[in-house]
PDB file of N, CA and C in Angstrom:
ATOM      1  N   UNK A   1      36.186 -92.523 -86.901  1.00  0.00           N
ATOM      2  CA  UNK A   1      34.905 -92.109 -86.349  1.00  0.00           C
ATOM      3  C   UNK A   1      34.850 -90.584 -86.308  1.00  0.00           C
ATOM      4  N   UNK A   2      34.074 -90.139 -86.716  1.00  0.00           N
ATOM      5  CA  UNK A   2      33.720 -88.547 -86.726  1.00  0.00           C
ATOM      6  C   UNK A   2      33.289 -88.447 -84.961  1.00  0.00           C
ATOM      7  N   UNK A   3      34.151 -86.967 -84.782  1.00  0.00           N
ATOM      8  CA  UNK A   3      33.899 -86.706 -83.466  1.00  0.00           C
ATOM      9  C   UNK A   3      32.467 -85.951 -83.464  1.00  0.00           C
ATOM     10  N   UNK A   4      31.588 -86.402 -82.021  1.00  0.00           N
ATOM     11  CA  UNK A   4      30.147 -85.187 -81.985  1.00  0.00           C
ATOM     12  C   UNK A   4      30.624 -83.646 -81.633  1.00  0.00           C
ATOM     13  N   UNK A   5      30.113 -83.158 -82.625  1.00  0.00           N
ATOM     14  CA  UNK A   5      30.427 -81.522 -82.084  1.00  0.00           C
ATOM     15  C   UNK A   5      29.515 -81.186 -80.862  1.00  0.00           C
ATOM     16  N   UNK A   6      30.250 -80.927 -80.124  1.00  0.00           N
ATOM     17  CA  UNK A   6      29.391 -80.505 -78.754  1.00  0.00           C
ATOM     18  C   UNK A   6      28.813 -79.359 -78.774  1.00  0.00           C
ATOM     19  N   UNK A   7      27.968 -78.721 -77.911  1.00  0.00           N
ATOM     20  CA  UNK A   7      27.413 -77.177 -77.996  1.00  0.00           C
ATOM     21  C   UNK A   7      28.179 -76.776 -76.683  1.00  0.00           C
ATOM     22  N   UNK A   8      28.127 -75.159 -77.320  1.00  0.00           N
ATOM     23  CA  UNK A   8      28.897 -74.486 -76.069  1.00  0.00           C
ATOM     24  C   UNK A   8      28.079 -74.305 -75.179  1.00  0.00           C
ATOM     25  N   UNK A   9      29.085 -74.537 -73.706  1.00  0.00           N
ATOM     26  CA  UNK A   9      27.783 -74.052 -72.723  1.00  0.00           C
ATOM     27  C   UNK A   9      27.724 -72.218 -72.587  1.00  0.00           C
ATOM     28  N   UNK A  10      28.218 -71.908 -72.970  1.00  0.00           N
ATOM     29  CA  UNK A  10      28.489 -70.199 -72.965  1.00  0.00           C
ATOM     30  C   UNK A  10      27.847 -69.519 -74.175  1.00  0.00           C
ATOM     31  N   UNK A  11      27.079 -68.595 -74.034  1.00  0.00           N
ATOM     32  CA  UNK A  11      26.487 -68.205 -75.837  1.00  0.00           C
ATOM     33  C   UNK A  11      27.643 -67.757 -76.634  1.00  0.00           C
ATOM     34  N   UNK A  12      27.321 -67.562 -77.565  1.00  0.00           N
ATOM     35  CA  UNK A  12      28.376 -67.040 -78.038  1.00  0.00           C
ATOM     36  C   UNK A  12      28.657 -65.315 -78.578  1.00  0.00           C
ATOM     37  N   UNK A  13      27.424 -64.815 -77.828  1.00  0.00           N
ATOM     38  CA  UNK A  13      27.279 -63.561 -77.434  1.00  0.00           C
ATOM     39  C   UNK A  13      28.186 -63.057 -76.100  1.00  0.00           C
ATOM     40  N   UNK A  14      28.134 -63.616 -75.359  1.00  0.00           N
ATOM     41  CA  UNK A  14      29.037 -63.342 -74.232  1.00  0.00           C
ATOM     42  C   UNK A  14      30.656 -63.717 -74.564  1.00  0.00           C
ATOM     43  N   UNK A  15      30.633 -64.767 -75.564  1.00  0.00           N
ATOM     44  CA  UNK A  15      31.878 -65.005 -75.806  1.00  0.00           C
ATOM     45  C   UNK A  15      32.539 -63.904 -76.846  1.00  0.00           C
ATOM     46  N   UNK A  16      31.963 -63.262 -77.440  1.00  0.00           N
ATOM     47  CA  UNK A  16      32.091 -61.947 -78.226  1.00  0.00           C
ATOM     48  C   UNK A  16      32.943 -61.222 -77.369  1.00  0.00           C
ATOM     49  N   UNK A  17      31.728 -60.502 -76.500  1.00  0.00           N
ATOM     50  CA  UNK A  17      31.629 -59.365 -75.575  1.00  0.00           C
ATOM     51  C   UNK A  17      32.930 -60.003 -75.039  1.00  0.00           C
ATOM     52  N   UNK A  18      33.384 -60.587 -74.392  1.00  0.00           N
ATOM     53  CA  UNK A  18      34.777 -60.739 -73.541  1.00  0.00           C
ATOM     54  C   UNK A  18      35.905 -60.986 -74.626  1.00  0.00           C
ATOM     55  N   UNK A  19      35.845 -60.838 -75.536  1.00  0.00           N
ATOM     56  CA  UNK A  19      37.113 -60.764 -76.507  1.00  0.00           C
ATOM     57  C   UNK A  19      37.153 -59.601 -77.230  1.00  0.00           C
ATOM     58  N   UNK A  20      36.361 -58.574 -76.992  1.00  0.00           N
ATOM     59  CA  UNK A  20      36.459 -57.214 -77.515  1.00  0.00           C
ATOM     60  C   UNK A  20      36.345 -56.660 -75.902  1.00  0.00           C
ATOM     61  N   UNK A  21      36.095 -56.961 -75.123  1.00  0.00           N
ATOM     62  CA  UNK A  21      36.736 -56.235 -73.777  1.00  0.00           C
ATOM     63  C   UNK A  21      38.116 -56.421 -73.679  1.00  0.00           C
ATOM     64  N   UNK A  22      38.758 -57.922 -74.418  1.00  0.00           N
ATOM     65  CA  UNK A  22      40.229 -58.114 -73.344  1.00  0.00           C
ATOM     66  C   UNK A  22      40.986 -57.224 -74.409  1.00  0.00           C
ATOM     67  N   UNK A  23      40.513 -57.148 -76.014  1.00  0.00           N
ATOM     68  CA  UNK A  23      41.388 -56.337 -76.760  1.00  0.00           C
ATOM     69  C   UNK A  23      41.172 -54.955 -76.316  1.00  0.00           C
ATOM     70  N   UNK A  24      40.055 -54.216 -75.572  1.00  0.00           N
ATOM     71  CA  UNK A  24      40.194 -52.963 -75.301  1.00  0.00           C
ATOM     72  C   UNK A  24      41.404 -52.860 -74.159  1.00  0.00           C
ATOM     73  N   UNK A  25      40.731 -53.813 -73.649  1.00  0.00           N
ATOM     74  CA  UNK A  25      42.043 -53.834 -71.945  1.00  0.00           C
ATOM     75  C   UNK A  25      43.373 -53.648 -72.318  1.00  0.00           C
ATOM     76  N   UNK A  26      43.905 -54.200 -73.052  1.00  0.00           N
ATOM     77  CA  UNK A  26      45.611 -54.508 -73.786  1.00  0.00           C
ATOM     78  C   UNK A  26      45.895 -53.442 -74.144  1.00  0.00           C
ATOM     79  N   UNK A  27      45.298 -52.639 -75.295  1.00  0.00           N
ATOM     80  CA  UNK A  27      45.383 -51.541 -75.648  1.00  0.00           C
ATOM     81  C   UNK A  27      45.725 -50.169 -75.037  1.00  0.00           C
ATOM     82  N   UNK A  28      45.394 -50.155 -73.438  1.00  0.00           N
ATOM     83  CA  UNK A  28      45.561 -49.237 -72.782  1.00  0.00           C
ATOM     84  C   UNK A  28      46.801 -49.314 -72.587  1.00  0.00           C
ATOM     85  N   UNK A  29      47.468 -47.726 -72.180  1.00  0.00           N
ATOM     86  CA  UNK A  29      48.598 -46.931 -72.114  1.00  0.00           C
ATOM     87  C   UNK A  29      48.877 -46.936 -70.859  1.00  0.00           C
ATOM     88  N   UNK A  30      50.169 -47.792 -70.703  1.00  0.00           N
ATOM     89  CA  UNK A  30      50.641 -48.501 -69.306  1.00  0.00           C
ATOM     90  C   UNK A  30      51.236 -46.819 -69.021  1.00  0.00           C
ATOM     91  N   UNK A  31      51.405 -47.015 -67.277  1.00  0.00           N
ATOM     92  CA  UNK A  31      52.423 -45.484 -67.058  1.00  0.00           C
ATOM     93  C   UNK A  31      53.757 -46.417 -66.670  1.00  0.00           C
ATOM     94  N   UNK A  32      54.662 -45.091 -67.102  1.00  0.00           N
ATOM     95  CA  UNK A  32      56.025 -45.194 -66.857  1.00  0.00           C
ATOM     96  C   UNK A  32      56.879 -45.666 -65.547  1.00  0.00           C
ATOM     97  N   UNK A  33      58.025 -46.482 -65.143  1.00  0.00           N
ATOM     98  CA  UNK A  33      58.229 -46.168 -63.823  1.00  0.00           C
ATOM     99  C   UNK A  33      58.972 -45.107 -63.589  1.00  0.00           C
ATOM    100  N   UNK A  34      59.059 -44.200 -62.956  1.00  0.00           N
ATOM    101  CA  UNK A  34      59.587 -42.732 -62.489  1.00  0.00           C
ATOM    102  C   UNK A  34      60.864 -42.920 -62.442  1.00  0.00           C
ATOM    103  N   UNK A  35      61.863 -43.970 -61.468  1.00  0.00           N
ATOM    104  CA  UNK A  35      62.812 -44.512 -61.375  1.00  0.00           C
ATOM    105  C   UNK A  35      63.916 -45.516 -63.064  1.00  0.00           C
ATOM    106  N   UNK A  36      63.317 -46.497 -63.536  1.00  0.00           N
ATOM    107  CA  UNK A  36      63.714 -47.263 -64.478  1.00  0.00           C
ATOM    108  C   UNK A  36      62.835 -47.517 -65.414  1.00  0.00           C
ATOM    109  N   UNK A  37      61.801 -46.888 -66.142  1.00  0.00           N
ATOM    110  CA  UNK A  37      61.230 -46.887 -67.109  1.00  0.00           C
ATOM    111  C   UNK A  37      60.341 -47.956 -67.095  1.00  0.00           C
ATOM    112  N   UNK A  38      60.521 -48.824 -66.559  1.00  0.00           N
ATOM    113  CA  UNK A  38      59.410 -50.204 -66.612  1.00  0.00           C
ATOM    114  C   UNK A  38      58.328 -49.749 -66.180  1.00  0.00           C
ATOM    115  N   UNK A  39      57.117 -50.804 -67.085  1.00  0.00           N
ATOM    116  CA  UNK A  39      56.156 -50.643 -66.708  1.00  0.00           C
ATOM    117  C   UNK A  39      55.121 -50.614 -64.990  1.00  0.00           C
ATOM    118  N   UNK A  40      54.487 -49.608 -64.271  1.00  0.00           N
ATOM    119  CA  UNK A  40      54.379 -49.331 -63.391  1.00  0.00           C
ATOM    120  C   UNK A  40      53.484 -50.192 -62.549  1.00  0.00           C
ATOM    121  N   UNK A  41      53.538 -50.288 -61.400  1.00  0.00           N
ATOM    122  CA  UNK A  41      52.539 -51.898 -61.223  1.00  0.00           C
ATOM    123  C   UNK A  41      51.067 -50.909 -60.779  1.00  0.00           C
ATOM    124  N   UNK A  42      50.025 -51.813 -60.994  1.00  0.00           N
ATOM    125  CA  UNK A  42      48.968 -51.376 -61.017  1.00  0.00           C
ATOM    126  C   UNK A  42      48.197 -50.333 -59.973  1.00  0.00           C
ATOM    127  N   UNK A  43      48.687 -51.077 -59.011  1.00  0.00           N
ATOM    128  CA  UNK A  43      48.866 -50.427 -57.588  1.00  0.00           C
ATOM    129  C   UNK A  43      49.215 -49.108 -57.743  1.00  0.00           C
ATOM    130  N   UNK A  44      50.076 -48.863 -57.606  1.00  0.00           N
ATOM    131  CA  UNK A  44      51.446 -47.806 -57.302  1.00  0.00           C
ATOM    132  C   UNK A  44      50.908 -46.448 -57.649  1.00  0.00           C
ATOM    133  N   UNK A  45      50.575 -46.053 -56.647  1.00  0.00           N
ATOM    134  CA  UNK A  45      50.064 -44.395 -56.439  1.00  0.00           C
ATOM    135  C   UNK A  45      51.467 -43.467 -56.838  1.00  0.00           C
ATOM    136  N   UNK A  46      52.489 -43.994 -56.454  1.00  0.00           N
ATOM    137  CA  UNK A  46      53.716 -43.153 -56.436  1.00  0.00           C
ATOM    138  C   UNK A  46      54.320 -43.265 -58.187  1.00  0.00           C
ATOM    139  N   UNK A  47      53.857 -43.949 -58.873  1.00  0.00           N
ATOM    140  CA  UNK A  47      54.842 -44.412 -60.222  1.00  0.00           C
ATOM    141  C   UNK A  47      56.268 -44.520 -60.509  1.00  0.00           C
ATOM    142  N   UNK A  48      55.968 -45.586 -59.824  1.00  0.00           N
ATOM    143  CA  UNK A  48      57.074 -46.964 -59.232  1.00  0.00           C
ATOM    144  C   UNK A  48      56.496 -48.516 -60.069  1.00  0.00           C
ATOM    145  N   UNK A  49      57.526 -48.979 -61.009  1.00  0.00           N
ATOM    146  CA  UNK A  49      57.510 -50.310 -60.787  1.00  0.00           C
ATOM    147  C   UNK A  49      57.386 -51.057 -59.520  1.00  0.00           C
ATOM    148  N   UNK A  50      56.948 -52.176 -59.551  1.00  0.00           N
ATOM    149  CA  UNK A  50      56.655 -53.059 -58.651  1.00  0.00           C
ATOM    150  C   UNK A  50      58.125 -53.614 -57.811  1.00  0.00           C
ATOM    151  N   UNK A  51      59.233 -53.523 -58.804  1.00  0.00           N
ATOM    152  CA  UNK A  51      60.742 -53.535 -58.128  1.00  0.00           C
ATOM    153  C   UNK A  51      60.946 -52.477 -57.059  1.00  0.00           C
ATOM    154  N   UNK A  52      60.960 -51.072 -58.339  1.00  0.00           N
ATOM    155  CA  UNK A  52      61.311 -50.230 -57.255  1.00  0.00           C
ATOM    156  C   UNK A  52      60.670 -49.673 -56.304  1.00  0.00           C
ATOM    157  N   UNK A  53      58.905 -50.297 -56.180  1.00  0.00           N
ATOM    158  CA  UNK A  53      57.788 -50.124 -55.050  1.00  0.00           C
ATOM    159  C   UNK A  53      58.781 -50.777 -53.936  1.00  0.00           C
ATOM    160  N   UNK A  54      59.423 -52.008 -54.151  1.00  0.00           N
ATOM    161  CA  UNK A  54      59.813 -52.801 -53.017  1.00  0.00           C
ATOM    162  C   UNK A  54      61.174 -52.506 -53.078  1.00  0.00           C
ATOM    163  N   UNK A  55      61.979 -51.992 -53.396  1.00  0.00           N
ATOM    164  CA  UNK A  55      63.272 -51.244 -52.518  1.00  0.00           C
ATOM    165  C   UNK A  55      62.816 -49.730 -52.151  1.00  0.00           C
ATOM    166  N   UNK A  56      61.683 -49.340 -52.359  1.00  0.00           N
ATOM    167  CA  UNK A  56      61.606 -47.848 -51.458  1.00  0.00           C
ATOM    168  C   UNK A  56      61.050 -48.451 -50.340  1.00  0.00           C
ATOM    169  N   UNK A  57      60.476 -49.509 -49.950  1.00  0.00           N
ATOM    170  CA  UNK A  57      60.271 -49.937 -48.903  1.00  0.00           C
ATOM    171  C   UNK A  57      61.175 -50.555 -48.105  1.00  0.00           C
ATOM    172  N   UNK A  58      61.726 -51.366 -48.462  1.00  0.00           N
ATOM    173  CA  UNK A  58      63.049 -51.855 -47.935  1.00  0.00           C
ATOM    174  C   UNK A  58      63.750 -50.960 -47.348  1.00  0.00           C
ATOM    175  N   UNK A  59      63.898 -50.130 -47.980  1.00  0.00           N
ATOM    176  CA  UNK A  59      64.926 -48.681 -47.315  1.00  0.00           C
ATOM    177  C   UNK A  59      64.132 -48.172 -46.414  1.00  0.00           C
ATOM    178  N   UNK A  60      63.128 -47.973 -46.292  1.00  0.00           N
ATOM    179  CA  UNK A  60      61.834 -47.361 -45.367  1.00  0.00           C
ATOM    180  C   UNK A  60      62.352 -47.678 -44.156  1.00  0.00           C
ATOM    181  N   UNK A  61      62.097 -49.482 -44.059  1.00  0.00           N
ATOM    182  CA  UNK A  61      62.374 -50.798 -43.213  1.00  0.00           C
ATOM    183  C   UNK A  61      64.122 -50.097 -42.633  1.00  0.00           C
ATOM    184  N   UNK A  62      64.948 -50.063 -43.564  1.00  0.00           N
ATOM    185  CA  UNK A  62      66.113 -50.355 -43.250  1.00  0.00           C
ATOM    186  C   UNK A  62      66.929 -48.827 -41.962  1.00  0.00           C
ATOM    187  N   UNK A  63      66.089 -48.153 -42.653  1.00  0.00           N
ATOM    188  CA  UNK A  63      66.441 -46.483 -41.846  1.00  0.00           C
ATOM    189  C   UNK A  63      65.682 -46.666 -40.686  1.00  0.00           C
ATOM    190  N   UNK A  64      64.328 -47.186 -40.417  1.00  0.00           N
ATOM    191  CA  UNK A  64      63.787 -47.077 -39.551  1.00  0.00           C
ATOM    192  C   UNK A  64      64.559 -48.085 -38.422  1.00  0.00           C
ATOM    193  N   UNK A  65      64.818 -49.034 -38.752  1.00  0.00           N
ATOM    194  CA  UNK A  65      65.766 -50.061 -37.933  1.00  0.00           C
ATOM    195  C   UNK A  65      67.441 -48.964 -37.397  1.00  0.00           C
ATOM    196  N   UNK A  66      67.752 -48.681 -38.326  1.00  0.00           N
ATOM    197  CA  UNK A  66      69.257 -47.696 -38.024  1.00  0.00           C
ATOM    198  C   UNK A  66      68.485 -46.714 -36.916  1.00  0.00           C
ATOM    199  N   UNK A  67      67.439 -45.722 -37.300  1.00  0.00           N
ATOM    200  CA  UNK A  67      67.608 -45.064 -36.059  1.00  0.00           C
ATOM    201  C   UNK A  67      67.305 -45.439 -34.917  1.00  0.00           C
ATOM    202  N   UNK A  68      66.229 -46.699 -34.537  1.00  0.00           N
ATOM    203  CA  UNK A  68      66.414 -46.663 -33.156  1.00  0.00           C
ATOM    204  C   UNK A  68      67.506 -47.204 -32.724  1.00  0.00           C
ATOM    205  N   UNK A  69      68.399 -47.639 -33.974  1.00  0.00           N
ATOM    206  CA  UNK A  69      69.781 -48.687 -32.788  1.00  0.00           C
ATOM    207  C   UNK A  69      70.368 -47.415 -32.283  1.00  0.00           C
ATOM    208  N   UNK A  70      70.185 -46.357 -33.398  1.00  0.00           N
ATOM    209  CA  UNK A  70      71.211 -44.961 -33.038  1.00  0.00           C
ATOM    210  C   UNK A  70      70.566 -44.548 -31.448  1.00  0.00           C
ATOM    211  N   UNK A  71      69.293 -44.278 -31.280  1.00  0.00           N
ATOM    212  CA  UNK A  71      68.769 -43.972 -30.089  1.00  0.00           C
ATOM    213  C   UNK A  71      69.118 -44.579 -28.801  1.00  0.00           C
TER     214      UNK A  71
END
């Protein structure tokens, strides 16, 4: 049995337009991480991977805990 070709519910103008947006998107020039070279997470004001975003925090956490025991 021959299958019915269905119609798209999406034109296929819009379906264009979002496949020459996602190839522009890809294309862009990731930044560096400052620390280990990996790519930097999107976020990251500081240019930090997303790893080393979360051990400069950790350490943040970890000093701030040491000094008040010191106090």
């Amino acid at each position: 049995k021959p299958v019915p070709v269905s119609e798209s519910v999406v034109p296929k103008e819009i379906l264009e337009n979002a496949r020459k947006s996602l190839k522009t998107d890809v294309s862009k020039p990731v930044a560096k991480c400052s620390v280990c070279g990996a790519p930097c997470a999107p976020t990251s004001t500081e240019g930090l991977c997303w790893v080393c975003r979360r051990l400069k925090i950790s350490a943040w956490h970890e000093s701030d805990q040491q000094m008040s025991a010191q106090e």
